[in-house]
Protein backbone atom coordinates (compact mmCIF):
# COMPACT_ATOMS: atom_id res chain seq x y z
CA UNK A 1 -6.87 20.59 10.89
CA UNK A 2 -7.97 19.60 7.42
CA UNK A 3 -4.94 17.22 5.43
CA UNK A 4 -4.69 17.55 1.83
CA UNK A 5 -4.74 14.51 -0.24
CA UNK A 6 -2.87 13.48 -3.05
CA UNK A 7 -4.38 10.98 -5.90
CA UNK A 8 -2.39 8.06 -6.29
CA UNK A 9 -2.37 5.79 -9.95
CA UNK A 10 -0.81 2.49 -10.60
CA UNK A 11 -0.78 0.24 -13.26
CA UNK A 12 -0.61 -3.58 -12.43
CA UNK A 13 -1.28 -6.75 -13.84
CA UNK A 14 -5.32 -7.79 -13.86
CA UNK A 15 -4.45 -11.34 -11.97
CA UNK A 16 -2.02 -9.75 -9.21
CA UNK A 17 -4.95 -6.89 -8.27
CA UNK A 18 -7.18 -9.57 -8.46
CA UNK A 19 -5.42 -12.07 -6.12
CA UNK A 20 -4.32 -9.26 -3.84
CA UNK A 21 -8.25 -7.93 -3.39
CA UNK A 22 -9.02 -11.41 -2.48
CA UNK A 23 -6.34 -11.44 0.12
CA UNK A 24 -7.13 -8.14 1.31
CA UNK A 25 -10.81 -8.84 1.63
CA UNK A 26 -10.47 -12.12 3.39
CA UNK A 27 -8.54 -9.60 6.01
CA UNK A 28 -11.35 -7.13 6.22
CA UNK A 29 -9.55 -4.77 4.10
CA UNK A 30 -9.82 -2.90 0.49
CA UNK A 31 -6.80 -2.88 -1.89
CA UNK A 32 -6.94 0.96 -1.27
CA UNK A 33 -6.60 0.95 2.54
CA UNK A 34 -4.02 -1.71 2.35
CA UNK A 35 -2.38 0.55 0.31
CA UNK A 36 -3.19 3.70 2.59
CA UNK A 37 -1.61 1.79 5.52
CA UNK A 38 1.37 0.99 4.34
CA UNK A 39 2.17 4.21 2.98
CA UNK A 40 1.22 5.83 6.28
CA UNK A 41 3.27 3.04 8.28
CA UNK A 42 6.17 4.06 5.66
CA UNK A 43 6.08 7.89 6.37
CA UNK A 44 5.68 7.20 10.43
CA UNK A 45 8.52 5.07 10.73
CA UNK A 46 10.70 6.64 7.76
CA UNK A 47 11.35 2.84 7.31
CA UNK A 48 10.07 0.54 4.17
CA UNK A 49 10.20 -3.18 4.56
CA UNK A 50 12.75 -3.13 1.11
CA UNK A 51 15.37 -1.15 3.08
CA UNK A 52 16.97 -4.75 3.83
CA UNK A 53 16.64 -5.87 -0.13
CA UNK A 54 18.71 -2.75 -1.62
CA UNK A 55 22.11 -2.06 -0.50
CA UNK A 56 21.85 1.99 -0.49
């Protein structure tokens, strides 16, 4: 079964995507597939870790 993928843009701040690719490589990891897994972890467990921040 071939999955259909949808492009993803974001704007953020140079020195945040900077400090977060640092922190992401040091794990073995791209900002992209950091990104990638917690989307995936989101739709999995149809839980975010902000439900606890926001009272619905």
């Amino acid at each position: 079964m071939v999955m259909s993928e949808k492009l993803i843009q974001l704007r953020v701040e140079e020195d945040v995507k900077d400090k977060a690719d640092a922190i992401f490589k040091a794990q073995g990891l791209t900002t992209q597939s950091a990104i990638k897994m917690f989307l995936t972890q989101v739709a999995h467990t149809g839980e975010s870790p902000f439900d606890h921040l926001f009272k619905n």
